[in-house]
N, C-alpha and C. Protein backbone atom coordinates (compact mmCIF):
# COMPACT_ATOMS: atom_id res chain seq x y z
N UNK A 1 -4.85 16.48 -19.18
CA UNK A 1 -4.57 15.90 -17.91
C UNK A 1 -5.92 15.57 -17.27
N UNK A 2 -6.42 14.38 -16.43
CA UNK A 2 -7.59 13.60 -16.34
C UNK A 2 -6.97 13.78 -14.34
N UNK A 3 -7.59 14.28 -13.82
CA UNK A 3 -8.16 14.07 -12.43
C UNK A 3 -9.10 12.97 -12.46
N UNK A 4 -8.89 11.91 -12.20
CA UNK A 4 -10.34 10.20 -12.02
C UNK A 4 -9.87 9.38 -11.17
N UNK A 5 -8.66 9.80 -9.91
CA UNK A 5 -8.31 9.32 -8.48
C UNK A 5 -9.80 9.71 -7.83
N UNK A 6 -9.82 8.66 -6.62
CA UNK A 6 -11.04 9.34 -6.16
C UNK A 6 -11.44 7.68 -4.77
N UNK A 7 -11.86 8.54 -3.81
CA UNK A 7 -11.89 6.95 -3.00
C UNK A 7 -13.53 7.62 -2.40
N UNK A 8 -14.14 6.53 -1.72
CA UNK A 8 -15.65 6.93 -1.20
C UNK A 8 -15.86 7.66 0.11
N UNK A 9 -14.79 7.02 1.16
CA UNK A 9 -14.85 7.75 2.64
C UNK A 9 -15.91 6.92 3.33
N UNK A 10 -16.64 5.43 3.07
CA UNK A 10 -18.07 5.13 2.97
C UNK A 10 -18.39 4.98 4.50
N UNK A 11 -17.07 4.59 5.69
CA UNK A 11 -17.08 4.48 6.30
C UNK A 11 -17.51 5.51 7.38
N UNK A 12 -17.48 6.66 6.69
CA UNK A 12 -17.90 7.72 8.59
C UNK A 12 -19.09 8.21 7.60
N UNK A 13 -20.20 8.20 8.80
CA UNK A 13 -21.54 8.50 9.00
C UNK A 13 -21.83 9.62 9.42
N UNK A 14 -22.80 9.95 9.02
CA UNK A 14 -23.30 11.42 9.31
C UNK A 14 -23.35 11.75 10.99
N UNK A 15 -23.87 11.19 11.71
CA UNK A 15 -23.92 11.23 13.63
C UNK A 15 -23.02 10.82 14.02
N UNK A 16 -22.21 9.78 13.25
CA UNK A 16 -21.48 9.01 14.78
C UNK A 16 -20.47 8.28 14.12
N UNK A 17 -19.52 7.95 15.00
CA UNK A 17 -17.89 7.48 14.48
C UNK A 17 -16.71 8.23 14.04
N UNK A 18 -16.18 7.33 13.51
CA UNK A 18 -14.58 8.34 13.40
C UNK A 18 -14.65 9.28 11.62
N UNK A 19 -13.89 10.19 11.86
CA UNK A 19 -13.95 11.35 10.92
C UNK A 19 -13.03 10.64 9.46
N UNK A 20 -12.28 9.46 9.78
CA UNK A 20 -11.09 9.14 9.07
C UNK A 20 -11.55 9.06 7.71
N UNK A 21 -12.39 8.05 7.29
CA UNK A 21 -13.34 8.08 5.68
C UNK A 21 -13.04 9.77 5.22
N UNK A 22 -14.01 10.51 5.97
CA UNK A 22 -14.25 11.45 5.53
C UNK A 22 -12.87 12.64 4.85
N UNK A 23 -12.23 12.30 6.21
CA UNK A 23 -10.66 12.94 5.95
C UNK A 23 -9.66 12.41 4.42
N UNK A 24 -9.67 11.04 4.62
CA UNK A 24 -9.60 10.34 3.62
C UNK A 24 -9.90 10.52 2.14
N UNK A 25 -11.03 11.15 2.12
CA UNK A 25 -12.24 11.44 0.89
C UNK A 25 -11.60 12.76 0.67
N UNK A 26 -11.59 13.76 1.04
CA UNK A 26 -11.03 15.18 1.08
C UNK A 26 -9.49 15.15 1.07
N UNK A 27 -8.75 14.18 1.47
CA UNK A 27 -7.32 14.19 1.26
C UNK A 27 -7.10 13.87 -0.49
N UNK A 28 -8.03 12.50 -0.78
CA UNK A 28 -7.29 12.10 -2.36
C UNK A 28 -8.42 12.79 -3.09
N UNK A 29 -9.96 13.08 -2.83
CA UNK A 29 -10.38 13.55 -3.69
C UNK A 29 -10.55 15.31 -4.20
N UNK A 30 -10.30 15.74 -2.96
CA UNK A 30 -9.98 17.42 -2.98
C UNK A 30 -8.59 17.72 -3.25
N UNK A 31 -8.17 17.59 -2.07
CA UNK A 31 -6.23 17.98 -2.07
C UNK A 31 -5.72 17.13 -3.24
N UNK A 32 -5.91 15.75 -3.52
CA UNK A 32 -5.03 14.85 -4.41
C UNK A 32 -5.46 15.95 -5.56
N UNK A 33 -6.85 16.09 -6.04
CA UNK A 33 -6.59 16.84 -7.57
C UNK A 33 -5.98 18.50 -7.50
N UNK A 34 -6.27 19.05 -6.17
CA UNK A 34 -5.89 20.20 -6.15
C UNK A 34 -3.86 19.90 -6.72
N UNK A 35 -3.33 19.05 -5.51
CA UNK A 35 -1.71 18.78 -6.28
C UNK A 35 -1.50 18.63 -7.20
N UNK A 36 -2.09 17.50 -8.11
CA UNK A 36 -2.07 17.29 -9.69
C UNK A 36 -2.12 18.78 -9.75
N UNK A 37 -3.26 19.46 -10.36
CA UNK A 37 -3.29 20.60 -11.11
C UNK A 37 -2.40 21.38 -10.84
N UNK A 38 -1.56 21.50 -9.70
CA UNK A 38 -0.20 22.46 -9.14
C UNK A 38 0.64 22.14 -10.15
N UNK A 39 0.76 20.21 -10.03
CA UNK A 39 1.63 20.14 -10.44
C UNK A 39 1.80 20.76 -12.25
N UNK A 40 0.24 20.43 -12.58
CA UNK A 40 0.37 19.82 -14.14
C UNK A 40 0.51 21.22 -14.81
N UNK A 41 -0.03 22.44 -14.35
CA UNK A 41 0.03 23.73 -14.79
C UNK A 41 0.19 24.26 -15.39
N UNK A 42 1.67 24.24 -15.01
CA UNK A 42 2.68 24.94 -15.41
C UNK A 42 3.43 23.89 -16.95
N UNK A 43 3.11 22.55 -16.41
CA UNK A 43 3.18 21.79 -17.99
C UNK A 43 2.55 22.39 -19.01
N UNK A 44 1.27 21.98 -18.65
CA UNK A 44 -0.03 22.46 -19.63
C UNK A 44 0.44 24.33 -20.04
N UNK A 45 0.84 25.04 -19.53
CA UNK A 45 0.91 26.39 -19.93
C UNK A 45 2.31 26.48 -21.15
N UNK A 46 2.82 25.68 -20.53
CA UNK A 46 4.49 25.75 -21.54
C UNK A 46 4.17 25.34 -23.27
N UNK A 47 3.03 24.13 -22.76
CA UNK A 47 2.85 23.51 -23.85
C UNK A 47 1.10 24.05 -24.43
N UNK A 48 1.02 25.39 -24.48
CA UNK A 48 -0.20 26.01 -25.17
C UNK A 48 -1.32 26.19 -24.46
N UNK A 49 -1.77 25.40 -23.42
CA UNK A 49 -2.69 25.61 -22.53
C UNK A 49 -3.49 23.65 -22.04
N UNK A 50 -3.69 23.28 -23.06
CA UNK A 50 -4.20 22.01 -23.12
C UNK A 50 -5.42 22.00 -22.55
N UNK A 51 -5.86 20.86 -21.84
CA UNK A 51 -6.81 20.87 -20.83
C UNK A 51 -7.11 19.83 -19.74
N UNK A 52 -7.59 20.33 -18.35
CA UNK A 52 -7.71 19.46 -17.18
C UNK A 52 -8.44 19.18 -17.44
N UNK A 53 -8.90 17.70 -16.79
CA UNK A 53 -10.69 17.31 -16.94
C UNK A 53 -11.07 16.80 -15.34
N UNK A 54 -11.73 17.09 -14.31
CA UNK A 54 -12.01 16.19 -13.31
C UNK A 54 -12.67 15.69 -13.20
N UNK A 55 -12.92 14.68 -12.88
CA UNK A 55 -14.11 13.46 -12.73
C UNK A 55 -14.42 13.83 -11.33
N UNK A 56 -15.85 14.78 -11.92
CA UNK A 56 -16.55 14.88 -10.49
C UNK A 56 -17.78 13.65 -9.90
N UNK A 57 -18.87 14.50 -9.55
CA UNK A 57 -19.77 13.76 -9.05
C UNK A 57 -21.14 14.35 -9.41
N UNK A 58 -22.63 13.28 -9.34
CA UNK A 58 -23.70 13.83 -8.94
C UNK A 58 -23.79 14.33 -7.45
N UNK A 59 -23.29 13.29 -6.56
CA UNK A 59 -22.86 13.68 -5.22
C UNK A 59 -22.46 15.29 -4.92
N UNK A 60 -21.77 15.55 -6.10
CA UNK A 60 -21.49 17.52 -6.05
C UNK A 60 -22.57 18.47 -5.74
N UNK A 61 -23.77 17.86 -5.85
CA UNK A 61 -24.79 18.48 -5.22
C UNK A 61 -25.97 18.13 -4.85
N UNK A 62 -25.48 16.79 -4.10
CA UNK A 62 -26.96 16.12 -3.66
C UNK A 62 -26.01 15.50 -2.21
N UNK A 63 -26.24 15.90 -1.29
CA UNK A 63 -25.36 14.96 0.25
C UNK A 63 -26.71 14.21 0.28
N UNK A 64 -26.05 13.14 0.94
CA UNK A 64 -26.87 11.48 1.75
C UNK A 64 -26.19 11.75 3.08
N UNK A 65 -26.95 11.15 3.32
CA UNK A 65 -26.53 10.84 5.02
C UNK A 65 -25.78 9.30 5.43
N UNK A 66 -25.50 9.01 4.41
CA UNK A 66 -24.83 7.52 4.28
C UNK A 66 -23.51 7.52 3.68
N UNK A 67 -23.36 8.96 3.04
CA UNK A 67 -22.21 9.24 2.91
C UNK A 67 -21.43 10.45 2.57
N UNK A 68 -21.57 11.15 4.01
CA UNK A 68 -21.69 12.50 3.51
C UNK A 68 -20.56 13.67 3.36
N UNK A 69 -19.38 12.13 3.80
CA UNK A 69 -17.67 12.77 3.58
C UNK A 69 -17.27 12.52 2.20
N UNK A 70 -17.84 11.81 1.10
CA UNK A 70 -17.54 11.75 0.24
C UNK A 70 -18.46 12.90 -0.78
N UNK A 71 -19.72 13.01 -0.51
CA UNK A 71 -20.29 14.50 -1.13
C UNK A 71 -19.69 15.32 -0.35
N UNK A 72 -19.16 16.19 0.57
CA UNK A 72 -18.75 17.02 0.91
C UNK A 72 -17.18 17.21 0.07
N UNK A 73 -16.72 16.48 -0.01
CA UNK A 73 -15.36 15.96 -0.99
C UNK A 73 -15.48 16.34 -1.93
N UNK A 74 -17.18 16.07 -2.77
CA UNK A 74 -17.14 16.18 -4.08
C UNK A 74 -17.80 17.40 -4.40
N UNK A 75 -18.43 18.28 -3.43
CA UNK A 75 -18.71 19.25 -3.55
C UNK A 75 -17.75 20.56 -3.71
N UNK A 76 -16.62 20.05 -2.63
CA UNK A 76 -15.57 20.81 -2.43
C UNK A 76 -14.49 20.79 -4.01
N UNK A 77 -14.66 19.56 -4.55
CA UNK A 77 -14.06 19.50 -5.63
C UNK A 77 -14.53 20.33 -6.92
N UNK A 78 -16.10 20.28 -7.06
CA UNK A 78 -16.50 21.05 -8.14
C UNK A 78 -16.37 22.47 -7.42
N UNK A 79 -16.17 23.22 -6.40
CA UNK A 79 -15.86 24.51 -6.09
C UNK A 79 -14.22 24.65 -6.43
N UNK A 80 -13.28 23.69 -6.35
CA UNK A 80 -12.02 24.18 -6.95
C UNK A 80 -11.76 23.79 -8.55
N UNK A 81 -12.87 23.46 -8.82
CA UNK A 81 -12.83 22.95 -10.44
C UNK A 81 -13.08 24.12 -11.22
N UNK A 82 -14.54 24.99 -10.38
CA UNK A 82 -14.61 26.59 -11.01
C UNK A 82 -13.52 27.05 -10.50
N UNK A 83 -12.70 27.20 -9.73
CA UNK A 83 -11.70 28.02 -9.43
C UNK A 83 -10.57 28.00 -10.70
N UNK A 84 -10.21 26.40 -10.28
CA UNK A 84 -9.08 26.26 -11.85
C UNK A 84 -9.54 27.04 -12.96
N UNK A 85 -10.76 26.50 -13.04
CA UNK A 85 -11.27 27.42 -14.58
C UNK A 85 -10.82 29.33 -14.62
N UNK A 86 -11.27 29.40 -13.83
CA UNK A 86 -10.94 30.52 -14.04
C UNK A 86 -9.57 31.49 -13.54
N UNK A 87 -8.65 30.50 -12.79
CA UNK A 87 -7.49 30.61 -12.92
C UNK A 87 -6.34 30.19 -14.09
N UNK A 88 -7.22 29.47 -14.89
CA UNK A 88 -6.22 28.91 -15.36
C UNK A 88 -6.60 29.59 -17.31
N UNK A 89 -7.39 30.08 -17.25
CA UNK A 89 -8.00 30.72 -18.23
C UNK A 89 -7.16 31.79 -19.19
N UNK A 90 -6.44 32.22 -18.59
CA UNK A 90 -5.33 33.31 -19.14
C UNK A 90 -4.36 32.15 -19.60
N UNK A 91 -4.04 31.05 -19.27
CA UNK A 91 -3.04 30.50 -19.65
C UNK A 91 -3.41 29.77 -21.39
N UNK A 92 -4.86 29.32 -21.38
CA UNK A 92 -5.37 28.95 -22.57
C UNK A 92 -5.55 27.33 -22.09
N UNK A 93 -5.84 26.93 -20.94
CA UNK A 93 -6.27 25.92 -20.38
C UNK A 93 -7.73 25.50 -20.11
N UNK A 94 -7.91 24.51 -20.99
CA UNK A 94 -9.94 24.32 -20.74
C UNK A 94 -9.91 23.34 -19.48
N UNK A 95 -10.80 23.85 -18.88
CA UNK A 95 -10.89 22.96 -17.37
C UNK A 95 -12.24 22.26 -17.95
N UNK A 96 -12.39 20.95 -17.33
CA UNK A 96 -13.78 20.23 -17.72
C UNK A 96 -14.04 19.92 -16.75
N UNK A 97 -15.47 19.88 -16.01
CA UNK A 97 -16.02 19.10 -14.71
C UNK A 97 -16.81 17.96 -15.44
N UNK A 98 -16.50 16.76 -14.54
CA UNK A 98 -17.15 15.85 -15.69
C UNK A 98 -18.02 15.30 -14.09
N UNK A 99 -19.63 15.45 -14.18
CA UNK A 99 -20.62 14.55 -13.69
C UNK A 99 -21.10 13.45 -13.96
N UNK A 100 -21.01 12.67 -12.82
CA UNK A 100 -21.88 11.65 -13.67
C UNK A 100 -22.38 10.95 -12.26
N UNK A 101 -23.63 10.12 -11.84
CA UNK A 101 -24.25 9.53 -10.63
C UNK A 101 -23.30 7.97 -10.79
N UNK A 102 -23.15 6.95 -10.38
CA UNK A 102 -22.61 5.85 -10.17
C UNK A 102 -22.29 4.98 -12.11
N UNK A 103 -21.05 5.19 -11.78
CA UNK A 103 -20.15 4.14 -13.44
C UNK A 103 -19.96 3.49 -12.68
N UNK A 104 -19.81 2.29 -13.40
CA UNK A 104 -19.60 1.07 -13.63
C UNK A 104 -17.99 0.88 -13.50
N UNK A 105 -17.50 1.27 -11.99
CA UNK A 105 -16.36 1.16 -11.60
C UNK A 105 -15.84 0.07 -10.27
N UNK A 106 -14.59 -0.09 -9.85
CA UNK A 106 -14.91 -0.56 -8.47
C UNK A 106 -15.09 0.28 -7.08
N UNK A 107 -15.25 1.34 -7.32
CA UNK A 107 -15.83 2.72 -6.60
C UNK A 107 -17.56 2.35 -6.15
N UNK A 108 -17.86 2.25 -6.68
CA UNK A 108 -19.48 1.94 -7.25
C UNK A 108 -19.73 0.49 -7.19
N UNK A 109 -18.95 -0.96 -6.93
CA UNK A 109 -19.21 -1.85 -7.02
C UNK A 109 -20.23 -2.65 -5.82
N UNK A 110 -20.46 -1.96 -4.71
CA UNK A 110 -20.74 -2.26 -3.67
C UNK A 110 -22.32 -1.57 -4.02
N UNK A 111 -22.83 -1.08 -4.97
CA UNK A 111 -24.74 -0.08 -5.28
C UNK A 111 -25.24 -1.24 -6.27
N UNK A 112 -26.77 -1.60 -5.64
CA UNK A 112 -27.24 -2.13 -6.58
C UNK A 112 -28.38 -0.99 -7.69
N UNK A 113 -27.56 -0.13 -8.25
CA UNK A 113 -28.43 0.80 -8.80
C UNK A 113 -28.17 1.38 -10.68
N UNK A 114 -28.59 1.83 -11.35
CA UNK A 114 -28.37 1.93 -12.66
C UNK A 114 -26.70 2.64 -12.61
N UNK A 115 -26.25 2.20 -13.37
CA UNK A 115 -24.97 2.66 -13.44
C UNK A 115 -24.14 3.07 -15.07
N UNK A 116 -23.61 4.06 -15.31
CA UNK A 116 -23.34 4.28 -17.31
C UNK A 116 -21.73 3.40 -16.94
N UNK A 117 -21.53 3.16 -18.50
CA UNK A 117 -20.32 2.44 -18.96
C UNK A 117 -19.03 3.68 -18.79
N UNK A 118 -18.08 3.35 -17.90
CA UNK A 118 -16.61 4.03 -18.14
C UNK A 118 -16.65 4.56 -19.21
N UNK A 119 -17.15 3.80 -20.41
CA UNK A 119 -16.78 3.92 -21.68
C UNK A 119 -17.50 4.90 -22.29
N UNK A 120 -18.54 5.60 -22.04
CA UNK A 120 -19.57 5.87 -22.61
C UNK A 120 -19.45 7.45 -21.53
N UNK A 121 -18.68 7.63 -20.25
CA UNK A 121 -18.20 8.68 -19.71
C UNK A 121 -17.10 9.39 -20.33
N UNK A 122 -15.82 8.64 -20.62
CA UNK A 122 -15.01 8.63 -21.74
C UNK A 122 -15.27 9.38 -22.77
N UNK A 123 -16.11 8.65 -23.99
CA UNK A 123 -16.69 9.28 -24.84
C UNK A 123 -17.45 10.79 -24.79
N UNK A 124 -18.17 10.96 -23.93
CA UNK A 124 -19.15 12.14 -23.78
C UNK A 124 -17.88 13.38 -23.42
N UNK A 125 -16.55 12.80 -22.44
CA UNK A 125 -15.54 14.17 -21.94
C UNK A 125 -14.83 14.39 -23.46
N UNK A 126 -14.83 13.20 -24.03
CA UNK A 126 -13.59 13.58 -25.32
C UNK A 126 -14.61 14.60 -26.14
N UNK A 127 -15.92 14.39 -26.29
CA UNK A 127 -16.58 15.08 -27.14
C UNK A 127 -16.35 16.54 -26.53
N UNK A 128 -16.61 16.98 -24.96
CA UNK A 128 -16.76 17.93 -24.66
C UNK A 128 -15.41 18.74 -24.93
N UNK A 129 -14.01 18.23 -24.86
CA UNK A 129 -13.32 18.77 -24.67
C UNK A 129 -13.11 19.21 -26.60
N UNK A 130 -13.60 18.42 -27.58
CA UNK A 130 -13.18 18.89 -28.55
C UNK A 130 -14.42 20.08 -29.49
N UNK A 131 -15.54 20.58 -28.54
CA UNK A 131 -16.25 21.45 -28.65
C UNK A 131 -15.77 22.37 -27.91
N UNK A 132 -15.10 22.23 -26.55
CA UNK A 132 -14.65 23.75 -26.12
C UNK A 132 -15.75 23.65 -25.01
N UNK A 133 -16.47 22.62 -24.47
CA UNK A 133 -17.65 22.97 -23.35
C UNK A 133 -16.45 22.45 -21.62
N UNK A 134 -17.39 23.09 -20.82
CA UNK A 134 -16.62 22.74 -19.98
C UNK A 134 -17.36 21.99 -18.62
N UNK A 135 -18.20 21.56 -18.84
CA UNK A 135 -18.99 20.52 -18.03
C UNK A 135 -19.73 19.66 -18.94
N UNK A 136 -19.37 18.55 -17.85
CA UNK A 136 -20.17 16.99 -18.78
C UNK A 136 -21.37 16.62 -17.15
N UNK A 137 -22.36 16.14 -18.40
CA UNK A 137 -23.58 15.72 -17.50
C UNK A 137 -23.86 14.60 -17.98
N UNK A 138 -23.36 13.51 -17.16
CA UNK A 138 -23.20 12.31 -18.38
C UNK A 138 -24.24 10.99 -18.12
N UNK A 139 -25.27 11.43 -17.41
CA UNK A 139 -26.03 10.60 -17.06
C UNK A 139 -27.48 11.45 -16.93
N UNK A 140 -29.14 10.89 -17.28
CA UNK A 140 -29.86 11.28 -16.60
C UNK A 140 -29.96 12.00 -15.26
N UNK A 141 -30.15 10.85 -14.00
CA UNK A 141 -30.07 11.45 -12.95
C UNK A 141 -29.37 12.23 -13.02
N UNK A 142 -28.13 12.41 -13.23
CA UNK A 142 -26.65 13.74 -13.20
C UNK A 142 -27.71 15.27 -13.96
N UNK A 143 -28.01 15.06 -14.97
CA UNK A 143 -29.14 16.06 -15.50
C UNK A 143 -30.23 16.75 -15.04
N UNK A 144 -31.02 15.57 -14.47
CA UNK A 144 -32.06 16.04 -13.28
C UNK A 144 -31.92 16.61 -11.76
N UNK A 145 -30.87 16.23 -11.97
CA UNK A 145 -30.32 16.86 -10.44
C UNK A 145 -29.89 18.16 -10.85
N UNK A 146 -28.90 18.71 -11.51
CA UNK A 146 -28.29 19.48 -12.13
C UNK A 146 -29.52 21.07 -12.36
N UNK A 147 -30.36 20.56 -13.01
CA UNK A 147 -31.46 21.37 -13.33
C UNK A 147 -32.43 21.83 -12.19
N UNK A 148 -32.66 20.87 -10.86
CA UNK A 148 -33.13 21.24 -10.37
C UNK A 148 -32.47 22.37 -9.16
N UNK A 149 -31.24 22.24 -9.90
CA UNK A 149 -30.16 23.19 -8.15
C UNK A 149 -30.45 24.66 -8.21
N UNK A 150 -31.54 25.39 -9.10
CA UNK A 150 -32.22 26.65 -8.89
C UNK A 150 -33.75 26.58 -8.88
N UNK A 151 -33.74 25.27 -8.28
CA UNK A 151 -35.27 24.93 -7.81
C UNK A 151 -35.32 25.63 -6.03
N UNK A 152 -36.24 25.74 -5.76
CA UNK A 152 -36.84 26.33 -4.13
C UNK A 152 -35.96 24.75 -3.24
N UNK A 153 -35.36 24.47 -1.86
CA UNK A 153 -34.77 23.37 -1.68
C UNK A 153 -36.11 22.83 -1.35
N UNK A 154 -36.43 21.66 -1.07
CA UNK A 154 -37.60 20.98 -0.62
C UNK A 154 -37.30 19.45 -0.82
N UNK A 155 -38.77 18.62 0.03
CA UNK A 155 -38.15 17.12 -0.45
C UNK A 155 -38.15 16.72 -1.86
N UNK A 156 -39.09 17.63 -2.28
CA UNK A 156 -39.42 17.12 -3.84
C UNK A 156 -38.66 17.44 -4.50
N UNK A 157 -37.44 18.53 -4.68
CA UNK A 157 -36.67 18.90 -5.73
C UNK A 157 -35.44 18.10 -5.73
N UNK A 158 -35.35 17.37 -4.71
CA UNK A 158 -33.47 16.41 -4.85
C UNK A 158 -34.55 15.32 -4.98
């Protein structure tokens, strides 16, 4: 089962304006996968355990100030992604967090910045899930960021 719903929130700003983006961002990208996994569960348990995968974010641990209802969203998401995992662990369910900084989606169509192929995100979760790993880092930046989150905080380490 693939959690990869997901909207930006791009609209509310860090100082000023309405909360709605942000609410928005935390409704389909927190709560929406938290329901799926309610729902899918108890599927996945009947039928051996299987496995969730969510399409997280680099955003999971880097906030902007340009958009900081959608990292807060996605932060909140990789904190219920370890949760699943380890709720769902007795059942024989592999949870996958899948990272990655901006694909080549219409999510992302609006950045003029390096971006990996759907396809090539795809590829890297199928690999993970048929090794048994349970996070994908599917991009550079996603890596470098990743490594530095038991760095001292400073400007230089994000």
């Amino acid at each position: 089962m693939i959690n990869n719903a997901g909207v930006g929130g791009w609209e509310t700003k860090l100082l000023e304006g309405s909360f709605d983006g942000a609410r928005e961002a935390m409704e389909v990208n927190l709560f929406g996968t938290w329901a799926v996994a309610r729902a899918f569960a108890p599927v996945l348990a009947r039928n051996g355990g299987g496995a969730l995968v969510n399409m997280l974010s680099v955003a999971s641990w880097v906030g902007r100030p340009g958009w900081p209802g959608y990292a807060a969203s996605k932060a909140a998401q990789w904190s219920l992604t370890s949760a699943l995992r380890e709720g769902l662990r007795e059942q024989g369910t592999q949870v996958v967090g899948v990272h990655a900084g901006f694909v080549e989606t219409e999510l992302a169509s609006w950045v003029d910045a390096p971006k990996i192929a759907p396809e090539d995100v795809a590829e890297q979760t199928v690999r993970a899930l048929i090794e048994n790993r349970v996070e994908v880092l599917a991009d550079d930046r996603t890596r470098e960021v990743k490594a530095n989150l038991c760095r001292p905080l400073d400007a230089e380490a994000l």
